[in-house]
C-alpha atoms as a PDB file:
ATOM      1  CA  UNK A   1       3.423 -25.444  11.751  1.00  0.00           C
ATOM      2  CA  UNK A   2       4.262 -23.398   8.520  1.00  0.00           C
ATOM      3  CA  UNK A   3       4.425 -25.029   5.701  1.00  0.00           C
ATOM      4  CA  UNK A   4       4.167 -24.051   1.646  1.00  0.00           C
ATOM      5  CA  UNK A   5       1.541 -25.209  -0.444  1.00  0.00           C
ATOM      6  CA  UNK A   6       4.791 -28.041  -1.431  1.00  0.00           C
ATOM      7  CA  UNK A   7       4.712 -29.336   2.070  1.00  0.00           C
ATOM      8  CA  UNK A   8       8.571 -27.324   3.412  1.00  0.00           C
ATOM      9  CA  UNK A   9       8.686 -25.105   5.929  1.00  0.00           C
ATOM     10  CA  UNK A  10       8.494 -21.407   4.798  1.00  0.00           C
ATOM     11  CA  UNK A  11      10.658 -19.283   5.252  1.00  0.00           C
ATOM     12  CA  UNK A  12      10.726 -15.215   6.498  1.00  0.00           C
ATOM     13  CA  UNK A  13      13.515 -12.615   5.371  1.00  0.00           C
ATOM     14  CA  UNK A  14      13.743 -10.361   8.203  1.00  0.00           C
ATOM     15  CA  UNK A  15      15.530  -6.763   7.259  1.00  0.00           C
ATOM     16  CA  UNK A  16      16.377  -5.299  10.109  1.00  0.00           C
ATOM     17  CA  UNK A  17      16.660  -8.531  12.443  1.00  0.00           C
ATOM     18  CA  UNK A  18      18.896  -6.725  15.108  1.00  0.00           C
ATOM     19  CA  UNK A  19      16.890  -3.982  16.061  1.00  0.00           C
ATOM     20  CA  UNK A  20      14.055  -4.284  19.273  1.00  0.00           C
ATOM     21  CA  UNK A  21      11.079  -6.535  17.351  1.00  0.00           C
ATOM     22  CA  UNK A  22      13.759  -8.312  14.653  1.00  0.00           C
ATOM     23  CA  UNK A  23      14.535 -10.681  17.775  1.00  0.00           C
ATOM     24  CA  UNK A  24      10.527 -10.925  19.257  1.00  0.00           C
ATOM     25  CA  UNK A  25       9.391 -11.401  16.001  1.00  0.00           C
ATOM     26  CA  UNK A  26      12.220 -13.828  14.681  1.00  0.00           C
ATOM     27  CA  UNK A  27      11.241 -16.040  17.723  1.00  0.00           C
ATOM     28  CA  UNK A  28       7.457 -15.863  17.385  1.00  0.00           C
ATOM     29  CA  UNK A  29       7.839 -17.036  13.717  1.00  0.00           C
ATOM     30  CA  UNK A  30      10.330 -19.902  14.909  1.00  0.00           C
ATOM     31  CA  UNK A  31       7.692 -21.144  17.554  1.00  0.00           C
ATOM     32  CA  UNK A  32       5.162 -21.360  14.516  1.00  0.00           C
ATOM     33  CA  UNK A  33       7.194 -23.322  12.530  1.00  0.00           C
ATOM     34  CA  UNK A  34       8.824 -21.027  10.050  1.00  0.00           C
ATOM     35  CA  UNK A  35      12.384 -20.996   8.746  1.00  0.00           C
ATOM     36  CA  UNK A  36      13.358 -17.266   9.856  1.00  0.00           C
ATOM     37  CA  UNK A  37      16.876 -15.615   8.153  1.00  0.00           C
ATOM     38  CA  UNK A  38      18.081 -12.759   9.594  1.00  0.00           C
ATOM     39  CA  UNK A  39      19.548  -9.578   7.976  1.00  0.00           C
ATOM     40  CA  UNK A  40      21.548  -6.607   9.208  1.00  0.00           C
ATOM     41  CA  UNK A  41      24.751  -4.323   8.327  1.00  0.00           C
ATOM     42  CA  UNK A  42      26.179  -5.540  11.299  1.00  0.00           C
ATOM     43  CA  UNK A  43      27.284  -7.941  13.022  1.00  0.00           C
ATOM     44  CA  UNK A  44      25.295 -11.012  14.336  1.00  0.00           C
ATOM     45  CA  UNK A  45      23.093  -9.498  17.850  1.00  0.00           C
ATOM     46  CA  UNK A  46      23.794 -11.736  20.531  1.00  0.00           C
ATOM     47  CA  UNK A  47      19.754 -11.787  21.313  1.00  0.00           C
ATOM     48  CA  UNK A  48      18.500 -13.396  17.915  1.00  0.00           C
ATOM     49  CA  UNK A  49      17.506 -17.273  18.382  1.00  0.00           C
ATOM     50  CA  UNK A  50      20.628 -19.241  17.549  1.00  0.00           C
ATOM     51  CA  UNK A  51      18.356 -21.236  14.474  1.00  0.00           C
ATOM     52  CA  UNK A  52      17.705 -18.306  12.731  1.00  0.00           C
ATOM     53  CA  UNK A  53      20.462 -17.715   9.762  1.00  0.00           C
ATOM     54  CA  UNK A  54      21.647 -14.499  10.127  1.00  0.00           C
ATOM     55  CA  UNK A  55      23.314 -12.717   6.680  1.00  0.00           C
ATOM     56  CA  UNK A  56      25.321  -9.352   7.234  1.00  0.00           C
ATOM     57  CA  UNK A  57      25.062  -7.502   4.230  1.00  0.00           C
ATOM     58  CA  UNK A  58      24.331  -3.640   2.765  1.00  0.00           C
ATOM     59  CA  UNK A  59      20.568  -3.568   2.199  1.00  0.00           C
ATOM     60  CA  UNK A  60      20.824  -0.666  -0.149  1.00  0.00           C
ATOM     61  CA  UNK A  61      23.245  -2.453  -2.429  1.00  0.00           C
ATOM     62  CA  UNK A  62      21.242  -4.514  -5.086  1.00  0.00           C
ATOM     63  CA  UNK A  63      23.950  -6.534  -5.912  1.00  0.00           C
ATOM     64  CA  UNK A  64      24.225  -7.835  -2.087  1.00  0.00           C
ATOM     65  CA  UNK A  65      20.465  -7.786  -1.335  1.00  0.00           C
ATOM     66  CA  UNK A  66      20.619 -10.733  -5.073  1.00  0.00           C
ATOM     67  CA  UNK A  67      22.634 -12.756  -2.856  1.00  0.00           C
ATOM     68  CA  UNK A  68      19.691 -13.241  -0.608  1.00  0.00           C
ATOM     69  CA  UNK A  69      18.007 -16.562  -0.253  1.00  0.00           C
ATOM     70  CA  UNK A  70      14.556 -16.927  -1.542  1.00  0.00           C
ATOM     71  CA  UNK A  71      11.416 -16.692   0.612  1.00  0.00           C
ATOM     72  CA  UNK A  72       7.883 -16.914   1.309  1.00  0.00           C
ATOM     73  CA  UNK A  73       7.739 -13.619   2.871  1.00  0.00           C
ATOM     74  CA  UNK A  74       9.649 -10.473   3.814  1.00  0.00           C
ATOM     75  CA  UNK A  75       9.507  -8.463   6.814  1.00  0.00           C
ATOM     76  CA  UNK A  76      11.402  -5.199   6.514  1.00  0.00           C
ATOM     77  CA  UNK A  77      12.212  -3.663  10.072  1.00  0.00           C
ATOM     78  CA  UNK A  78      15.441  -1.934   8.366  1.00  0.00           C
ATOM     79  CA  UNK A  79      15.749   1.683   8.499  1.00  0.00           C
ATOM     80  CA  UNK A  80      16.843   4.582  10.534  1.00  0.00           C
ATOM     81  CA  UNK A  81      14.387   5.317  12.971  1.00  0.00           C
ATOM     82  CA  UNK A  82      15.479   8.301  15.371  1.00  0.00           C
ATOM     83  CA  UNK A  83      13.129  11.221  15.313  1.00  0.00           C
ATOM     84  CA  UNK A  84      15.321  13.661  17.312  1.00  0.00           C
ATOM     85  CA  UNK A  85      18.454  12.667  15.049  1.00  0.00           C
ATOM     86  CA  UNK A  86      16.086  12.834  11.864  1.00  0.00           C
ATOM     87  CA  UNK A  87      15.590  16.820  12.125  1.00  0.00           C
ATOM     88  CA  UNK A  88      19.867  16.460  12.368  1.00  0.00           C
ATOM     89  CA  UNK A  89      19.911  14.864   8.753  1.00  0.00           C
ATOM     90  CA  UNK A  90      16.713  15.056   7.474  1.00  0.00           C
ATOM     91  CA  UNK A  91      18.013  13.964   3.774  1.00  0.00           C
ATOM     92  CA  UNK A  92      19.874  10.912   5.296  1.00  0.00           C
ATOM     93  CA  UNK A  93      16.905   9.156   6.566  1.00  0.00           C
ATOM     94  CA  UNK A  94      14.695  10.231   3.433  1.00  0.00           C
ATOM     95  CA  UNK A  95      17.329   8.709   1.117  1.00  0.00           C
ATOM     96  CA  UNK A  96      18.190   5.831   3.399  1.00  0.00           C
ATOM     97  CA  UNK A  97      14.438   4.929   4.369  1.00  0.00           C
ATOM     98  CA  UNK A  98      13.439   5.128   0.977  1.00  0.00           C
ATOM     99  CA  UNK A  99      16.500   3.938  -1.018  1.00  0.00           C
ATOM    100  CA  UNK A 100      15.496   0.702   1.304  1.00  0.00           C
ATOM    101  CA  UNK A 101      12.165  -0.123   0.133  1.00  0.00           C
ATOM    102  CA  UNK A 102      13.723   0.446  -3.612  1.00  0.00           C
ATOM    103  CA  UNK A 103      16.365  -2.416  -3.755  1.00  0.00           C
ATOM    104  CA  UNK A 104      13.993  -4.579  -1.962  1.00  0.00           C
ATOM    105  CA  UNK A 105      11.345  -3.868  -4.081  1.00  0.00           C
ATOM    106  CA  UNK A 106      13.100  -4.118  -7.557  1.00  0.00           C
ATOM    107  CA  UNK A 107      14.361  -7.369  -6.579  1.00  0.00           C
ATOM    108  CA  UNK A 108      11.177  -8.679  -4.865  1.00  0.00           C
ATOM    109  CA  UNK A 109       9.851  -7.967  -8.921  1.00  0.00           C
ATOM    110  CA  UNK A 110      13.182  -9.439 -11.057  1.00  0.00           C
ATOM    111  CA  UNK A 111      12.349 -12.850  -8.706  1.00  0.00           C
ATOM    112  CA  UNK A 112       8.834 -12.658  -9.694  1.00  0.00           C
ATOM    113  CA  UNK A 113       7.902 -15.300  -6.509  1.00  0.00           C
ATOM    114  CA  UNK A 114       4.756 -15.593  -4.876  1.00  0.00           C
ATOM    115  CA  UNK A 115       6.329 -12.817  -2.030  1.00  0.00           C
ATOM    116  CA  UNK A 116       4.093 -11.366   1.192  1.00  0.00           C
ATOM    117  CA  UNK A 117       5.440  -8.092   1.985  1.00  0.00           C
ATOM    118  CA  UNK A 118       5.186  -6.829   5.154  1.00  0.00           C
ATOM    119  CA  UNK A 119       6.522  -2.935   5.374  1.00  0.00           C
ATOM    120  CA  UNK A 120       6.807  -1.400   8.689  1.00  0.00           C
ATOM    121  CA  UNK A 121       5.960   2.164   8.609  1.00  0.00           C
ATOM    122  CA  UNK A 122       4.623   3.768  12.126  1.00  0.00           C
ATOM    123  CA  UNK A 123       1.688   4.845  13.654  1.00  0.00           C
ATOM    124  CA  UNK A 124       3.135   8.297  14.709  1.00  0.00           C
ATOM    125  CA  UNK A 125       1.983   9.637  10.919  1.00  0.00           C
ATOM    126  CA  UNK A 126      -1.436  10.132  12.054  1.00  0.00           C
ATOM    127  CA  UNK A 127      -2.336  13.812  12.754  1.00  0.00           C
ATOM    128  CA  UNK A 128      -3.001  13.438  16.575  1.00  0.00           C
ATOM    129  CA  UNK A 129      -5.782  16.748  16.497  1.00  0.00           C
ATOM    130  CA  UNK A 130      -7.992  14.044  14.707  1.00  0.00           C
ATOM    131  CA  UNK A 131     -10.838  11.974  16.821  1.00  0.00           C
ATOM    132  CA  UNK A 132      -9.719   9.931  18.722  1.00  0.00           C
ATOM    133  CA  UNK A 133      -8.829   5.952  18.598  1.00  0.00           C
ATOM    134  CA  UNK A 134      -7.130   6.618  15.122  1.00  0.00           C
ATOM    135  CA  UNK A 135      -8.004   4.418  12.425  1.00  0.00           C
ATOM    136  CA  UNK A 136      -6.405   3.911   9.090  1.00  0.00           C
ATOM    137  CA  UNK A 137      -9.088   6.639   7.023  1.00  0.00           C
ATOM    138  CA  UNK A 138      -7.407   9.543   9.605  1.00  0.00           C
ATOM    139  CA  UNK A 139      -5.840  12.264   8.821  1.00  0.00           C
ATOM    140  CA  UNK A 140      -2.178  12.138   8.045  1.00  0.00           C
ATOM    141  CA  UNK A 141       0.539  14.744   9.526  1.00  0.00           C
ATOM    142  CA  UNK A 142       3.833  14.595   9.234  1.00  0.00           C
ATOM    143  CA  UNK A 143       5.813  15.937  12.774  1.00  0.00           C
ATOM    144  CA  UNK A 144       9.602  14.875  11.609  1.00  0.00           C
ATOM    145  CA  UNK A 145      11.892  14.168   9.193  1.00  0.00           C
ATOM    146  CA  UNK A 146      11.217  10.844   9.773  1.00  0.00           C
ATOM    147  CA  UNK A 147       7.619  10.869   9.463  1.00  0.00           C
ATOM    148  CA  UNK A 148       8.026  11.995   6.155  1.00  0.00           C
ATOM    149  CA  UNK A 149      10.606   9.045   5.584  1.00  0.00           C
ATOM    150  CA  UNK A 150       7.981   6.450   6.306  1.00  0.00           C
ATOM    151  CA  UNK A 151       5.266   8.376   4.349  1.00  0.00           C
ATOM    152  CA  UNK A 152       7.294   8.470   1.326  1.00  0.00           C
ATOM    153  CA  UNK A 153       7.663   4.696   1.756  1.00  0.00           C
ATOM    154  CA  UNK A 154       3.967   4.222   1.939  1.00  0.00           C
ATOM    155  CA  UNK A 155       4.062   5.797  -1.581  1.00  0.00           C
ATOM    156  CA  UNK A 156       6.590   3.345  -2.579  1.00  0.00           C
ATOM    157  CA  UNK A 157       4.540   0.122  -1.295  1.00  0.00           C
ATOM    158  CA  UNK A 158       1.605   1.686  -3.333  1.00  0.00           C
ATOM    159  CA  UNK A 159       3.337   1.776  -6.231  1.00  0.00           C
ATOM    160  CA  UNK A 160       4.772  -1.740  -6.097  1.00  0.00           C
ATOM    161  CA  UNK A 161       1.371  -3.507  -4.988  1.00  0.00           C
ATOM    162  CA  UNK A 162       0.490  -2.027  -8.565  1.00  0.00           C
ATOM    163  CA  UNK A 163       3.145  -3.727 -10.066  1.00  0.00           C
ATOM    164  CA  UNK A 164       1.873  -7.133  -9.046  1.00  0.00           C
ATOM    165  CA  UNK A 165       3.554  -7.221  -5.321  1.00  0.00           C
ATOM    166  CA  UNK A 166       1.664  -8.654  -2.528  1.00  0.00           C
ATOM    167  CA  UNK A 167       2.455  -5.882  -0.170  1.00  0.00           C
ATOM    168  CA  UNK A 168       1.077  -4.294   3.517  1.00  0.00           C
ATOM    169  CA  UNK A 169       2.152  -1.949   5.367  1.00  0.00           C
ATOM    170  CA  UNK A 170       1.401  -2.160   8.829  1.00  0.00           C
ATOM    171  CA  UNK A 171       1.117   0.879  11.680  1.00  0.00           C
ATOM    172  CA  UNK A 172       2.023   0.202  14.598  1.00  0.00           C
ATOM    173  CA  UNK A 173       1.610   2.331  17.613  1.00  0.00           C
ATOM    174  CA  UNK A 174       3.736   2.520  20.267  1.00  0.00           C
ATOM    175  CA  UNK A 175       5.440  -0.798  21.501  1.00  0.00           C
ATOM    176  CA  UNK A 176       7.052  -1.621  24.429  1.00  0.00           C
ATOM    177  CA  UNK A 177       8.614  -5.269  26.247  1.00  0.00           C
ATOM    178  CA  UNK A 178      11.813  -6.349  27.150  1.00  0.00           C
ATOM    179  CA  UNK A 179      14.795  -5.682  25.421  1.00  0.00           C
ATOM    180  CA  UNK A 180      13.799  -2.102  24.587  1.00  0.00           C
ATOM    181  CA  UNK A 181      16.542  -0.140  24.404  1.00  0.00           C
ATOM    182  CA  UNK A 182      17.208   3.389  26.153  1.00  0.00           C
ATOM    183  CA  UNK A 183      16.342   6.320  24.710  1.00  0.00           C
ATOM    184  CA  UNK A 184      12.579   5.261  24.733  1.00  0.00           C
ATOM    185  CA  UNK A 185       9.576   6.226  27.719  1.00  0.00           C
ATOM    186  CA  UNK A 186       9.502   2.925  29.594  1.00  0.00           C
ATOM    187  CA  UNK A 187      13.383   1.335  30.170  1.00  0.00           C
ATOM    188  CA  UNK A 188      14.148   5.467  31.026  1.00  0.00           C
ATOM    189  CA  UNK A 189      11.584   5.831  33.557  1.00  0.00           C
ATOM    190  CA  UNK A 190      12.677   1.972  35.115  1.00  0.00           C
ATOM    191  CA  UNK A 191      16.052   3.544  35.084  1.00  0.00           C
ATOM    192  CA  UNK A 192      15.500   6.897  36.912  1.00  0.00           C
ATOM    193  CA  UNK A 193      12.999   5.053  39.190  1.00  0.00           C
ATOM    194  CA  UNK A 194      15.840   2.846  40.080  1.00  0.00           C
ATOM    195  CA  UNK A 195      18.626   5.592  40.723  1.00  0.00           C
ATOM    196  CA  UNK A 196      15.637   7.714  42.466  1.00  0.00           C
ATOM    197  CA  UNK A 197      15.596   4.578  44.921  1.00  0.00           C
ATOM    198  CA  UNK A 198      19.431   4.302  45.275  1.00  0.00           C
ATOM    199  CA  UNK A 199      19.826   7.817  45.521  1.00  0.00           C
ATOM    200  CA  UNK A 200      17.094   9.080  47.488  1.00  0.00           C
ATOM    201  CA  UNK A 201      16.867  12.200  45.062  1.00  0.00           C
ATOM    202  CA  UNK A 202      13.508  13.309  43.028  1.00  0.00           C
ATOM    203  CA  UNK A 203      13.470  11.334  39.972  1.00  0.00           C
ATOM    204  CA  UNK A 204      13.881  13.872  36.869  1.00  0.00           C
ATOM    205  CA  UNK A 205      10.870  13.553  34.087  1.00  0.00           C
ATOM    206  CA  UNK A 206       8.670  15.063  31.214  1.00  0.00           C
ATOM    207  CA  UNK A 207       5.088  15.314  31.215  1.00  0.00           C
ATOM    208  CA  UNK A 208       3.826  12.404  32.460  1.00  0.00           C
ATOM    209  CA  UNK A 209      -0.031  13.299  31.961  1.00  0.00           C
ATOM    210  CA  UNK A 210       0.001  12.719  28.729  1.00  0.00           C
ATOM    211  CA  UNK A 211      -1.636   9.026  27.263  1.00  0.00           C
ATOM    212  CA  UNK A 212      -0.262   6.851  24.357  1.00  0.00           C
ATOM    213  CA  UNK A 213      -1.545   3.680  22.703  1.00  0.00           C
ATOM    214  CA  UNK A 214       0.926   0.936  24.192  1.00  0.00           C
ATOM    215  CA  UNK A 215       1.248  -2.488  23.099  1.00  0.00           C
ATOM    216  CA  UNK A 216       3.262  -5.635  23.804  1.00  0.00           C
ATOM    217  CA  UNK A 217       6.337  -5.909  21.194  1.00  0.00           C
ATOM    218  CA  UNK A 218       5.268  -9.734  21.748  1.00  0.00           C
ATOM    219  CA  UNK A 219       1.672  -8.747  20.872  1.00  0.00           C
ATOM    220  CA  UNK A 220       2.835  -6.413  17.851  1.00  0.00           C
ATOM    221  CA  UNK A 221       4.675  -9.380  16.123  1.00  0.00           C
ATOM    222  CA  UNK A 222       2.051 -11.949  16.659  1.00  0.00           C
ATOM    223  CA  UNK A 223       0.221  -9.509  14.456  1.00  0.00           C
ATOM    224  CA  UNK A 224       2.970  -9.137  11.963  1.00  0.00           C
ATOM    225  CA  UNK A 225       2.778 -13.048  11.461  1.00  0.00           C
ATOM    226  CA  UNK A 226      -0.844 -13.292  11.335  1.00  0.00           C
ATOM    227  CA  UNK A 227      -0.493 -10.950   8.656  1.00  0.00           C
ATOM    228  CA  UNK A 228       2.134 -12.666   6.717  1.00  0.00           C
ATOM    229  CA  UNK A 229      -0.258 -16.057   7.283  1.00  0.00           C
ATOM    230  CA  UNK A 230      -3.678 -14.505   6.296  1.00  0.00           C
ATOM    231  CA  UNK A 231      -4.503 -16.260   2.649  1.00  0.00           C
ATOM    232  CA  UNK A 232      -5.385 -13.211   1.181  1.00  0.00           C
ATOM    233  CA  UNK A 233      -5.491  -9.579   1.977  1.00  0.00           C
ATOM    234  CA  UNK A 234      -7.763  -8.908  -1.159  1.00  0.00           C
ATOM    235  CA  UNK A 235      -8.955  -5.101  -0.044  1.00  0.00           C
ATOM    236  CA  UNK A 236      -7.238  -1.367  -0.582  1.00  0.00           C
ATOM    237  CA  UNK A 237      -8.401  -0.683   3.139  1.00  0.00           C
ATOM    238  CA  UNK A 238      -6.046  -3.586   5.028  1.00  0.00           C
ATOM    239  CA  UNK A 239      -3.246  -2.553   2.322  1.00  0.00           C
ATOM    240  CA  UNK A 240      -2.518  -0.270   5.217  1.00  0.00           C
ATOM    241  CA  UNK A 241      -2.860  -1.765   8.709  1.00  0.00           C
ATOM    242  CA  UNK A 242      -2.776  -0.644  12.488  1.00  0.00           C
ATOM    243  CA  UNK A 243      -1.591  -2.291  14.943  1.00  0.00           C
ATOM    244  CA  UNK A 244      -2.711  -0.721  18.809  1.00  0.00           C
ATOM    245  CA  UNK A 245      -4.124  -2.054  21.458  1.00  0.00           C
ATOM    246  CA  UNK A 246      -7.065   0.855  21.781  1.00  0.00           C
ATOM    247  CA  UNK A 247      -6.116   2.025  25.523  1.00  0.00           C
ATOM    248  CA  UNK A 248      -3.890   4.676  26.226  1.00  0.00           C
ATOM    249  CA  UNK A 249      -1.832   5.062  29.302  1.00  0.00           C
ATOM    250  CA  UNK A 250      -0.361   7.725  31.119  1.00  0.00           C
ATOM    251  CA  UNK A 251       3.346   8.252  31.515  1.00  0.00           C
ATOM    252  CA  UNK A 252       2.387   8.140  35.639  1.00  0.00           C
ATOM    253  CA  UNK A 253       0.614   4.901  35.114  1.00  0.00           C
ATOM    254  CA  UNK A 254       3.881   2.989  33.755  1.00  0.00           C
ATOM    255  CA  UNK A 255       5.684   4.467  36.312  1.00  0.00           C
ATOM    256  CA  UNK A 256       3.249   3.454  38.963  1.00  0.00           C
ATOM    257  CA  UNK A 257       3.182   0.303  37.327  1.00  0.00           C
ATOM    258  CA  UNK A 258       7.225  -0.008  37.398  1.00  0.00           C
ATOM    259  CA  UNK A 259       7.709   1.058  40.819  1.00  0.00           C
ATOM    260  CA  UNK A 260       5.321  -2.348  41.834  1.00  0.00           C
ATOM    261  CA  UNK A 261       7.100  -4.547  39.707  1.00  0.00           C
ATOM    262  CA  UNK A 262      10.533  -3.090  41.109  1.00  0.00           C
ATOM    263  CA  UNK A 263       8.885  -3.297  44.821  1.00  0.00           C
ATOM    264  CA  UNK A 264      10.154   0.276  45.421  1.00  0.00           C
ATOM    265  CA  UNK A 265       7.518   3.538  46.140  1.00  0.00           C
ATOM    266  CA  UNK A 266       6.715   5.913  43.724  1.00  0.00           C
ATOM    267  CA  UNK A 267       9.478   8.744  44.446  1.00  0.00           C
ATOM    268  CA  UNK A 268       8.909  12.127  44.333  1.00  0.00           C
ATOM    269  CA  UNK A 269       9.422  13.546  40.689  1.00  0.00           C
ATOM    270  CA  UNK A 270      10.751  17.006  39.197  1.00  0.00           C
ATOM    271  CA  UNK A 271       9.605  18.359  35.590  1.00  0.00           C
ATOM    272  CA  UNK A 272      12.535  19.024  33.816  1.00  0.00           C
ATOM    273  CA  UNK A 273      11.837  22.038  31.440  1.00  0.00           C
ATOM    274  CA  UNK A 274      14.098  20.306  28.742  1.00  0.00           C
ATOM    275  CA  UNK A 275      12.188  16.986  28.024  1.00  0.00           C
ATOM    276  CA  UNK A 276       8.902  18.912  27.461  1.00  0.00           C
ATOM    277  CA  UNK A 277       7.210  19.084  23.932  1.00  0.00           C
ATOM    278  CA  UNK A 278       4.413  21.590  23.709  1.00  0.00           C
ATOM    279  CA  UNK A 279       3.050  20.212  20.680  1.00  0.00           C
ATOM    280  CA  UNK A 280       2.426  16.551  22.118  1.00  0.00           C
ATOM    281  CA  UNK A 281      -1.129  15.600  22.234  1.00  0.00           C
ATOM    282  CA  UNK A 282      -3.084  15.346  25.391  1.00  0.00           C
ATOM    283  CA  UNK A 283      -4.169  11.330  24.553  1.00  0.00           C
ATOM    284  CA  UNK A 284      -3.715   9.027  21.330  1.00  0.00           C
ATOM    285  CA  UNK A 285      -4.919   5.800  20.877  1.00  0.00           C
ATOM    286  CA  UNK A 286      -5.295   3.614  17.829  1.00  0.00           C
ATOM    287  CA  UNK A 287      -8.170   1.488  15.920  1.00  0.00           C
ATOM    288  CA  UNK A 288      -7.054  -2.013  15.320  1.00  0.00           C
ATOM    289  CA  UNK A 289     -10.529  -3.096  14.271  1.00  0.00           C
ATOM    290  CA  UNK A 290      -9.108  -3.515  10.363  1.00  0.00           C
ATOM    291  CA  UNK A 291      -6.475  -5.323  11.646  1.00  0.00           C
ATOM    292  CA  UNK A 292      -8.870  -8.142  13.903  1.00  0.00           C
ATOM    293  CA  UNK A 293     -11.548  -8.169  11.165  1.00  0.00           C
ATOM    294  CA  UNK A 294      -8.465  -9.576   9.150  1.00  0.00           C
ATOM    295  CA  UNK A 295      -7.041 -12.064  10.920  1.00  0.00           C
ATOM    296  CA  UNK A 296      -8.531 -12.079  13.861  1.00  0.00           C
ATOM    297  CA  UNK A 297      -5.667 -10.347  16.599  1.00  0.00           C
ATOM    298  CA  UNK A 298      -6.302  -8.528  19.492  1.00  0.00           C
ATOM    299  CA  UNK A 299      -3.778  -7.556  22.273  1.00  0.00           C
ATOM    300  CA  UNK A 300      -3.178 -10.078  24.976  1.00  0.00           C
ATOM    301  CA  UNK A 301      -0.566  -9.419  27.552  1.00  0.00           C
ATOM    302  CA  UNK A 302      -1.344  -7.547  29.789  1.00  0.00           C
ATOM    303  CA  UNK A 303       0.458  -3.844  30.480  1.00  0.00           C
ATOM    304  CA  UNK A 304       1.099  -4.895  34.220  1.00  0.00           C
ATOM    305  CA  UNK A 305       3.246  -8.067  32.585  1.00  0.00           C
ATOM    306  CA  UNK A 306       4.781  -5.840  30.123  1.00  0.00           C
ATOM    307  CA  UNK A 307       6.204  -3.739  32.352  1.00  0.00           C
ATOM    308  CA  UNK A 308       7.284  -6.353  34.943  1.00  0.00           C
ATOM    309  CA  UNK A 309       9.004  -8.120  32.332  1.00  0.00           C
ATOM    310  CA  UNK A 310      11.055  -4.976  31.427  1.00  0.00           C
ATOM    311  CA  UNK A 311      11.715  -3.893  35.046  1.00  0.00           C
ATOM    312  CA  UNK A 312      13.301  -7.527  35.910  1.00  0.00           C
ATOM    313  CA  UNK A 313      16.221  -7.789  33.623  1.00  0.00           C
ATOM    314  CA  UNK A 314      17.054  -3.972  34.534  1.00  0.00           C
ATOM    315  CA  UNK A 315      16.796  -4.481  38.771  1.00  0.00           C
ATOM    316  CA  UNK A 316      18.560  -7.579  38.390  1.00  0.00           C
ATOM    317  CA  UNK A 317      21.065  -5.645  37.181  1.00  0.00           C
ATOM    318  CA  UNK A 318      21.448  -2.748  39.509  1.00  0.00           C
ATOM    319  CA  UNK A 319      21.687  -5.098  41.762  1.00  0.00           C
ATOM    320  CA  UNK A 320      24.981  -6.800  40.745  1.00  0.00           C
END
């Protein structure tokens, strides 16, 4: 269990509670006895745990984000996070991503509490023409609109950890598990493996030679709460965190990896010129070694269950 110095249970802010981890995360906190509330500018999602109290509000409004309970720590998932729709309106997700991390932070100081701050900023900063894994000293290059959202946000964090804020932002890599959404590498190849079964035709893809770091989004936000648990995070080097699991995959190896969970054969596949990118590294994998040596994590599910566990939910229903 969680509990305060007092003796209650303590309690996590979640911004962002809707998206793909808000839900993971919001039940991996639950099961460790936290009190978990839940924000978003929408509506309630119909996958967040039914405990966890869920407050629709405008996070870039200061005068909403007052209205906000107090807690023992903050998670902040919110944000805009498509890269193709970022080089649309590059300005939007600089002044949204940012403008984020300002209200929170201002009022995160007026409360003056005794706050961990856990900032979510991504993995895909790292220039990928740097040795390989990736650890938090690497090189930084910024590909997208977006990537330069999340950098400027770094900037931010470092300026309020000097104004007394107990801050981290953490990397992540790539993450994948159930729920994911499409629009990302795994649920879209399930989904064209599955049609390429009930269709018979060649199954439509990118490059699928090419490796990235993947990890469990269960995995990922055991980390974020080992992080928000750690007593002290008392160095400038785990001020900025990865989270990876250190063993890239190929593109073909989820698919192979999909078509046995699905039970189907590997179908014949066509490289559509569209969905290639030139520029994408060959292989890029992460160092999480900063991120064990401070509390300890390491990745534990295995990809084969990671996969199977995303495959299910989508062949149950194509089968319907």
């Amino acid at each position: 269990m969680s509990h305060s110095p007092e003796g209650r249970a303590r309690t996590a802010l979640i911004t962002g509670s809707g998206g793909f981890v808000g839900p993971h995360l919001a039940r991996e906190l639950l099961a460790h006895g936290w009190r978990v509330v839940g924000v978003d500018h929408a509506e309630r999602p119909a996958d967040l745990p039914a405990e966890v109290d869920h407050r629709r509000l405008d996070l870039l409004d200061p005068e909403a984000v007052a209205t906000l309970p107090r807690a023992d720590a903050v998670v902040h998932l919110a944000g805009l996070s498509s890269v193709p729709e970022s080089f649309r309106e590059p300005q939007r997700y600089l002044a949204v991503n940012t403008g984020l991390v300002t209200t929170l932070g201002e009022e995160l100081l007026r409360r003056g509490d005794p706050v961990r701050w856990l900032v979510v900023s991504t993995g895909a900063l790292y220039d990928a023409r740097a040795p390989q894994p990736l650890d938090e000293d690497a090189p930084l290059a910024c590909a997208s609109p977006y990537a330069v959202s999340k950098a400027a946000t770094e900037l931010q964090v470092d300026y309020y950890v000097r104004r007394g804020l107990d801050a981290v932002v953490v990397r992540p890599f790539n993450h994948i598990g159930p729920g994911q959404r499409p629009g990302f590498l795994l649920p879209d190849l399930v989904r064209g493996l599955l049609d390429a079964h009930a269709t018979g035709e060649p199954m439509r893809v990118g490059d699928l030679t090419t490796a990235r770091d993947y990890t469990d989004v269960r995995d990922v936000c055991r980390a974020y709460r080992l992080l928000l648990e750690a007593p002290a995070l008392p160095t400038d080097r785990v001020r900025r965190v990865n989270v990876a699991s250190g063993r890239p995959t190929t593109g073909r190896r989820l698919l192979e990896l999909a078509a046995q969970a699905a039970g189907v054969p590997v179908p014949a596949v066509v490289v559509d010129p569209d969905r290639l990118r030139p520029t994408d590294a060959a292989t890029i994998a992460g160092d999480a070694s900063a991120l064990h040596a401070a509390t300890g994590w390491e990745p534990v599910i295995p990809l084969e269950r990671t996969v199977a566990d995303v495959v299910a939910p989508l062949l149950a229903g194509s089968r319907s």
